[in-house]
N, C-alpha and C. Protein backbone atom coordinates (compact mmCIF):
# COMPACT_ATOMS: atom_id res chain seq x y z
N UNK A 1 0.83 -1.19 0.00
CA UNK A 1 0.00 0.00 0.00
C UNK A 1 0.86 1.24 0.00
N UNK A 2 0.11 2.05 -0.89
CA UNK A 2 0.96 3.70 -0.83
C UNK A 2 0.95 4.55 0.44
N UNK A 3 1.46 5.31 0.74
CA UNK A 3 1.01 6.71 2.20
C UNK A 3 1.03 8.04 1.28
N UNK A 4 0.09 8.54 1.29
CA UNK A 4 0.56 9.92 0.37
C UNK A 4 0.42 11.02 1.53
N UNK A 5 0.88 11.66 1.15
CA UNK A 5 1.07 13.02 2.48
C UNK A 5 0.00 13.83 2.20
N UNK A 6 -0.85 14.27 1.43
CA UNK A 6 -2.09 14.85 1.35
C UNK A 6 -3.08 14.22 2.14
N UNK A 7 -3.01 13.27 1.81
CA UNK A 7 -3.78 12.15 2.42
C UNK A 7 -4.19 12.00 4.23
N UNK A 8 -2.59 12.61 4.22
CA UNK A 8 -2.44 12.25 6.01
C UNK A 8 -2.71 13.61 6.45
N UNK A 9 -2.71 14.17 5.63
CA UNK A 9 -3.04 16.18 6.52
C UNK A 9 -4.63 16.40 6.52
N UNK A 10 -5.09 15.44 5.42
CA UNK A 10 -6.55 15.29 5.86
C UNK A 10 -7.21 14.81 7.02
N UNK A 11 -6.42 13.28 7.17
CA UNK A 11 -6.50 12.51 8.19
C UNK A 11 -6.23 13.69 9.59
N UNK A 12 -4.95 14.19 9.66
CA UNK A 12 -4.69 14.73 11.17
C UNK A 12 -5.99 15.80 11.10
N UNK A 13 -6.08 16.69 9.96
CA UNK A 13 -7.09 18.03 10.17
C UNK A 13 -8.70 17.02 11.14
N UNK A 14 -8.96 15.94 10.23
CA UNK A 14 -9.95 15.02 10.88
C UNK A 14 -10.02 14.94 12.40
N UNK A 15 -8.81 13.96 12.74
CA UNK A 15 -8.82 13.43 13.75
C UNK A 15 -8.56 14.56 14.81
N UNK A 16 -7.79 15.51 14.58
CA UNK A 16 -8.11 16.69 15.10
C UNK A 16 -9.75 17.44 16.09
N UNK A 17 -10.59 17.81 14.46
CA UNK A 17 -11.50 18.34 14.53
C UNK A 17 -12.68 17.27 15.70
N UNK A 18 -12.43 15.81 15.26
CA UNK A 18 -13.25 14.75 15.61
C UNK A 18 -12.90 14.77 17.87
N UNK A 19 -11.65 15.31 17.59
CA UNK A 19 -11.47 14.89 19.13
C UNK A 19 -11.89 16.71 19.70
N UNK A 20 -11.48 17.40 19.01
CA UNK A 20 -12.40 18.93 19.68
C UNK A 20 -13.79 18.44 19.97
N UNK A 21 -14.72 17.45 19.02
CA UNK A 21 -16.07 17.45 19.22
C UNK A 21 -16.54 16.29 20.39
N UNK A 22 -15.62 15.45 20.43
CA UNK A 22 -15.56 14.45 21.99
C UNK A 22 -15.22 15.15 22.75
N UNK A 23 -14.57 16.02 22.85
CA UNK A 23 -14.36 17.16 24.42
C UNK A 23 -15.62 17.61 24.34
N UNK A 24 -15.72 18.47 23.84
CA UNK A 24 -16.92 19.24 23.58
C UNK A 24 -18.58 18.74 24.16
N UNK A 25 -18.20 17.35 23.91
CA UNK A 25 -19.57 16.01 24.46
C UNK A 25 -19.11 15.73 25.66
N UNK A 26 -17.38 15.63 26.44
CA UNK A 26 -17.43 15.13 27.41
C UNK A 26 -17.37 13.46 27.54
N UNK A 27 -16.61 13.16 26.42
CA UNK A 27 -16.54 11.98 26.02
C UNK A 27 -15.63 11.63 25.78
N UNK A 28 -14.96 10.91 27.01
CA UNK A 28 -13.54 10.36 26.91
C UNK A 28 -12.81 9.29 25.87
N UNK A 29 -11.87 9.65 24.98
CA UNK A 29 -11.93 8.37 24.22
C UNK A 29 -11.19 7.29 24.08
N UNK A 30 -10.40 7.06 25.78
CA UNK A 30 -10.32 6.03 26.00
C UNK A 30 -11.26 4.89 26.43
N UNK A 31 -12.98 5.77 26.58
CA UNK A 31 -13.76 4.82 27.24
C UNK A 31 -14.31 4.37 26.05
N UNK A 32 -13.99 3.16 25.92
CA UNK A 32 -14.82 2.34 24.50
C UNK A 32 -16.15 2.00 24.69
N UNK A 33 -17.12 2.29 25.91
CA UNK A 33 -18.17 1.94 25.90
C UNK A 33 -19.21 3.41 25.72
N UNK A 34 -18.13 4.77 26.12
CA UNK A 34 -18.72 5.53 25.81
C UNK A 34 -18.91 5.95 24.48
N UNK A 35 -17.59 5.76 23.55
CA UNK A 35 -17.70 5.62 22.16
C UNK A 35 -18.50 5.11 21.92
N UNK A 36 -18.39 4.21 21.91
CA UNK A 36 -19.62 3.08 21.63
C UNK A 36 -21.22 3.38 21.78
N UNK A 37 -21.57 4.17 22.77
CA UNK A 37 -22.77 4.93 22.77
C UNK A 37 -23.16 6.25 21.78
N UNK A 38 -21.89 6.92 21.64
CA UNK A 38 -21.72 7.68 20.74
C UNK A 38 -22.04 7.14 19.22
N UNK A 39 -21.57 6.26 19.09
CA UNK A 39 -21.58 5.87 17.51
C UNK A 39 -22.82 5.22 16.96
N UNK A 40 -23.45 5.06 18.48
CA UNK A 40 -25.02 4.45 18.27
C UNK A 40 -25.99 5.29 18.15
N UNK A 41 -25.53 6.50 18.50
CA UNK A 41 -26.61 7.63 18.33
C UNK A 41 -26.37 8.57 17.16
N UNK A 42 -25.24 9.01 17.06
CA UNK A 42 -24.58 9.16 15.64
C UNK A 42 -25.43 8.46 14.19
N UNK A 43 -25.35 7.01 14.34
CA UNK A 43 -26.32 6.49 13.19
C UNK A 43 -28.01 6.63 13.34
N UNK A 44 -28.09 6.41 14.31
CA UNK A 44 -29.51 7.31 14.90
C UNK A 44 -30.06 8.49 14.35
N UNK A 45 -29.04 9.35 14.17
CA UNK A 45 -28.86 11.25 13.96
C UNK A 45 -29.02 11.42 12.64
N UNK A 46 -28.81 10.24 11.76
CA UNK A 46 -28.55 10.61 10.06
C UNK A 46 -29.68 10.65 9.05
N UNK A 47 -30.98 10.43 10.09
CA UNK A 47 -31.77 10.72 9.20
C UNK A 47 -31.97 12.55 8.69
N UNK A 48 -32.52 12.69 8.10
CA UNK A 48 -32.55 14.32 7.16
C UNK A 48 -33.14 15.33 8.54
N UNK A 49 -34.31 14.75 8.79
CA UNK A 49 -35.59 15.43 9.89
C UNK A 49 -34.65 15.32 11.18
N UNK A 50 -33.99 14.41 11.83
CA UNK A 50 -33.42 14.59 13.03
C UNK A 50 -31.77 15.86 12.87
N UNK A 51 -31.46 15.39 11.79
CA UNK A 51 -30.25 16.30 11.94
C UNK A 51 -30.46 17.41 11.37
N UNK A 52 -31.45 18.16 10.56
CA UNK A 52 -32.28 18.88 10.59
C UNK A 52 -32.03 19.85 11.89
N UNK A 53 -32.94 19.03 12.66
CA UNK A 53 -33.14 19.62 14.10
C UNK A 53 -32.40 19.84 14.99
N UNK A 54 -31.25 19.12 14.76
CA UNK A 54 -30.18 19.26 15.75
C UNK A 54 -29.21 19.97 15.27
N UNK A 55 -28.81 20.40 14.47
CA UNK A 55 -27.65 21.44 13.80
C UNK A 55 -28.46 22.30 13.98
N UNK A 56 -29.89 22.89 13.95
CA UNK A 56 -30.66 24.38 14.49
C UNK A 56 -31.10 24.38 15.76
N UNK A 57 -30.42 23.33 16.74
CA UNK A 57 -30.98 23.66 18.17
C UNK A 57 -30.15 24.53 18.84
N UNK A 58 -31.21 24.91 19.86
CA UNK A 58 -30.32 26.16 20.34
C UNK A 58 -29.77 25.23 21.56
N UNK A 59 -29.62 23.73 21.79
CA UNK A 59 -28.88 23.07 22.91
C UNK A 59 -27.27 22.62 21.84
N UNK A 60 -26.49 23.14 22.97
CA UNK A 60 -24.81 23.29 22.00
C UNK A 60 -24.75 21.84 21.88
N UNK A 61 -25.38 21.05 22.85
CA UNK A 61 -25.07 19.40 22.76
C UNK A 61 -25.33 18.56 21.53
N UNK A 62 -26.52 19.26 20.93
CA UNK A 62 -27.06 18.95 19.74
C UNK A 62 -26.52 19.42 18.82
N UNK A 63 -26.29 20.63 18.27
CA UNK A 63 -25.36 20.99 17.73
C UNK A 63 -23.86 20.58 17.15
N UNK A 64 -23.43 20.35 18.39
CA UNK A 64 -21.93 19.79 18.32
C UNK A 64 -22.33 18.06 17.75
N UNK A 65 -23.08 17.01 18.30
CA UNK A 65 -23.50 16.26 17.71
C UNK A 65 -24.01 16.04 16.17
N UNK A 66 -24.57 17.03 15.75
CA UNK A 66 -24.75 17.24 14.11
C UNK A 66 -23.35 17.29 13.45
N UNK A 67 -22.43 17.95 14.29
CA UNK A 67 -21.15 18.39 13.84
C UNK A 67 -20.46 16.73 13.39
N UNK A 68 -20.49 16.37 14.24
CA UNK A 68 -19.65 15.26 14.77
C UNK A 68 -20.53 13.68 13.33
N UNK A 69 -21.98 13.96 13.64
CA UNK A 69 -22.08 13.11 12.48
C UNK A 69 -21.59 13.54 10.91
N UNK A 70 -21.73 14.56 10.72
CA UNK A 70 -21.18 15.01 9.46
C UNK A 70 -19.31 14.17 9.47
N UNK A 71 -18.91 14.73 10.46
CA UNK A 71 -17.40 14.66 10.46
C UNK A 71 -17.22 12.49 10.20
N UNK A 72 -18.03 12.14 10.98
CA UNK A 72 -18.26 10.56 10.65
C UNK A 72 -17.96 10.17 9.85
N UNK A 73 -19.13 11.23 8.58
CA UNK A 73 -19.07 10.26 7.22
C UNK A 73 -18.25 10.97 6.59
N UNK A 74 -17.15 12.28 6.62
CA UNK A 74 -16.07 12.37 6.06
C UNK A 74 -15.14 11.08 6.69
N UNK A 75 -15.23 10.79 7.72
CA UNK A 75 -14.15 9.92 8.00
C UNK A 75 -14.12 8.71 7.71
N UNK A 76 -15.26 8.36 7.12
CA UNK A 76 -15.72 7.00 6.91
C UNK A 76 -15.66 7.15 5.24
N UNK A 77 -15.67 7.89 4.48
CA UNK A 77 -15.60 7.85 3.09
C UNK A 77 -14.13 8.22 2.77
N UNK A 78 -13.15 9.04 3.86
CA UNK A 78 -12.17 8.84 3.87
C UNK A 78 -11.48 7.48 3.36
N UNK A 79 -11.56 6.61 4.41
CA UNK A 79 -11.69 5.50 4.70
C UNK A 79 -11.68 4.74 3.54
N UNK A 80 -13.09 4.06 2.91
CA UNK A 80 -13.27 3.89 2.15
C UNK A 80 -12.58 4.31 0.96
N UNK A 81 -12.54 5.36 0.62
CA UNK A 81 -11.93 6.10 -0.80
C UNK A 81 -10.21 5.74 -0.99
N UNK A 82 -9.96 5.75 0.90
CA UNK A 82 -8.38 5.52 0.54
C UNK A 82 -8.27 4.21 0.29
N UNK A 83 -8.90 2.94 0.93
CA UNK A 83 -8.71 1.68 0.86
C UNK A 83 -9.03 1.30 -1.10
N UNK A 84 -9.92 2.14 -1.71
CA UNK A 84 -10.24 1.79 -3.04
C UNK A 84 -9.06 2.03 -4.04
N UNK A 85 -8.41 3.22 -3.33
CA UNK A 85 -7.09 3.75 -4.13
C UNK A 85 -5.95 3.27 -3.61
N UNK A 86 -5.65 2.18 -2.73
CA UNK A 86 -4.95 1.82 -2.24
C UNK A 86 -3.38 2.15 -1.62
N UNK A 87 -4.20 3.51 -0.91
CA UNK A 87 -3.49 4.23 -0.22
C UNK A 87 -3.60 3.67 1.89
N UNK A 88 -2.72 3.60 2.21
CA UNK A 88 -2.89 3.59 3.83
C UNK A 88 -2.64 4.70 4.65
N UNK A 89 -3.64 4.88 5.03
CA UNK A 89 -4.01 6.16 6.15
C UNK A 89 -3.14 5.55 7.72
N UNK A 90 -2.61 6.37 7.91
CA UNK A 90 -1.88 6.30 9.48
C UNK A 90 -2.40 7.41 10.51
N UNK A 91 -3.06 6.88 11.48
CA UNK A 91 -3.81 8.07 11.95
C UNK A 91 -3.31 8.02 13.68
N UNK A 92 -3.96 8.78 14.57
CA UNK A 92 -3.63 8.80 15.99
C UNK A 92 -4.84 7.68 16.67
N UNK A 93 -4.48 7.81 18.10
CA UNK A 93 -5.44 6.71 18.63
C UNK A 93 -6.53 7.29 18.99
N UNK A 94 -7.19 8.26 18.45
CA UNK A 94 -8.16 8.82 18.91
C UNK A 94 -8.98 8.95 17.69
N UNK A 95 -8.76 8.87 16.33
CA UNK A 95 -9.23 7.98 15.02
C UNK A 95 -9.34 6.95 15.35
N UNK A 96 -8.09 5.90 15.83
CA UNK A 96 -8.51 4.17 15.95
C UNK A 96 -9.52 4.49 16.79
N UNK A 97 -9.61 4.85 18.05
CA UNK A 97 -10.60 4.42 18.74
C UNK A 97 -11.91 4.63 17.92
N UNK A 98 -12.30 5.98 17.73
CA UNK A 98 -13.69 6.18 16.97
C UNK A 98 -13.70 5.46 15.98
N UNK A 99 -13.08 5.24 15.06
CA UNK A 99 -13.06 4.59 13.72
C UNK A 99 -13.78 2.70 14.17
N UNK A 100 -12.65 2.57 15.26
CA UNK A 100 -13.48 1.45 15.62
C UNK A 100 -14.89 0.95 16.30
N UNK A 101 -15.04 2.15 17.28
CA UNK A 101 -16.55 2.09 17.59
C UNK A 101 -17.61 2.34 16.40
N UNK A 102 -17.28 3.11 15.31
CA UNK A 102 -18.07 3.70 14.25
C UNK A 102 -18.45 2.23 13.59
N UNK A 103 -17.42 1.07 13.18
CA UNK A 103 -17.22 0.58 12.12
C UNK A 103 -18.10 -0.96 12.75
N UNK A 104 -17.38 -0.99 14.17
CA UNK A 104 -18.55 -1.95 14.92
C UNK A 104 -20.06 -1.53 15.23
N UNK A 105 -20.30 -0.33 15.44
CA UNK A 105 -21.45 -0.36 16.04
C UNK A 105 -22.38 -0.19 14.52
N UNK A 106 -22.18 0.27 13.70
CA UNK A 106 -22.59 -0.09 12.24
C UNK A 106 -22.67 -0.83 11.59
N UNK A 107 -22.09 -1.90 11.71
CA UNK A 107 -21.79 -3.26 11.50
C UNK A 107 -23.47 -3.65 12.18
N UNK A 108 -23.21 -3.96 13.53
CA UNK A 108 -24.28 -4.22 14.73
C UNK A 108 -25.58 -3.42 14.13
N UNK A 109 -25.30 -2.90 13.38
CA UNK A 109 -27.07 -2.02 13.44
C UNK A 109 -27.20 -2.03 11.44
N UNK A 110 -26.43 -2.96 11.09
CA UNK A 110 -26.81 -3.08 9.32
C UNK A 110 -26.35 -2.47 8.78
N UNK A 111 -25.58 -0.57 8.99
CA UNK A 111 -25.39 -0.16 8.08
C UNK A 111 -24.38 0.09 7.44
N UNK A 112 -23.55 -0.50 8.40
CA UNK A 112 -22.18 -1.01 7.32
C UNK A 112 -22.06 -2.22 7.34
N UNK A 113 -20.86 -2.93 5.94
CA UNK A 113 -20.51 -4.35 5.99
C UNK A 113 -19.21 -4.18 6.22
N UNK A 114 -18.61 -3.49 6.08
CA UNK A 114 -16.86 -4.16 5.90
C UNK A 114 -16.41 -3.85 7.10
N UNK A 115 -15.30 -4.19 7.74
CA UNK A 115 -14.78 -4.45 9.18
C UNK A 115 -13.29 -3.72 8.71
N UNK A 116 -13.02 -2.47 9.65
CA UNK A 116 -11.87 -2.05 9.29
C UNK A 116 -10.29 -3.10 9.65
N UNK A 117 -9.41 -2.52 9.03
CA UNK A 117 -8.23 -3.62 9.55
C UNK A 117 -7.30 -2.72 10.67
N UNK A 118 -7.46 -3.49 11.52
CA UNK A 118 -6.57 -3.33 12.53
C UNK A 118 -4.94 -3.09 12.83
């Protein structure tokens, strides 16, 4: 597999932005069960009418949550797009962690199939 350096300034700007929005929730991301709750509500959030509502609430919790699903499916088409071009993304442990709660708990609820590699 290739590493391209564009590639990875995306990745850090990501994993970056993704861990401002777990502070922001109060969501530690060494706790994998709190991730894990996170990523269940996250797929929850993606319908049109709920996130809708929550990117115009005036509660910051909701808000920052709209944020955070958007940032998901950049990170998840990331993902995807690099594995198709067969590039490897090297990221921090605060991507692995989410990446892995995202990829299991989607898995668990149908709406993804593929299982990231470890």
């Amino acid at each position: 597999m290739m590493v391209l350096s564009e590639w990875q300034n995306d990745v850090a700007l990501l994993e970056h932005a993704i861990a401002a929005k777990l502070i922001a929730l109060g969501v530690n991301w060494e706790d994998g069960a709190a991730l894990h709750r996170l990523a269940r509500e996250i797929f929850h959030c993606q319908d049109r009418e709920t996130l809708h509502r929550c990117l115009y609430s005036t509660k910051l919790q909701e808000r920052v949550l709209a944020e955070l699903v958007g940032l998901s499916q950049l990170m998840l088409h990331l993902m995807a797009h690099s594995a198709q071009e067969g590039v490897e993304l090297h990221a921090g442990p605060i991507w692995k962690a989410f990446a892995r709660a995202l990829y299991q708990e989607g898995e668990a609820m149908g709406v993804l199939s593929v299982s990231p590699r470890s």
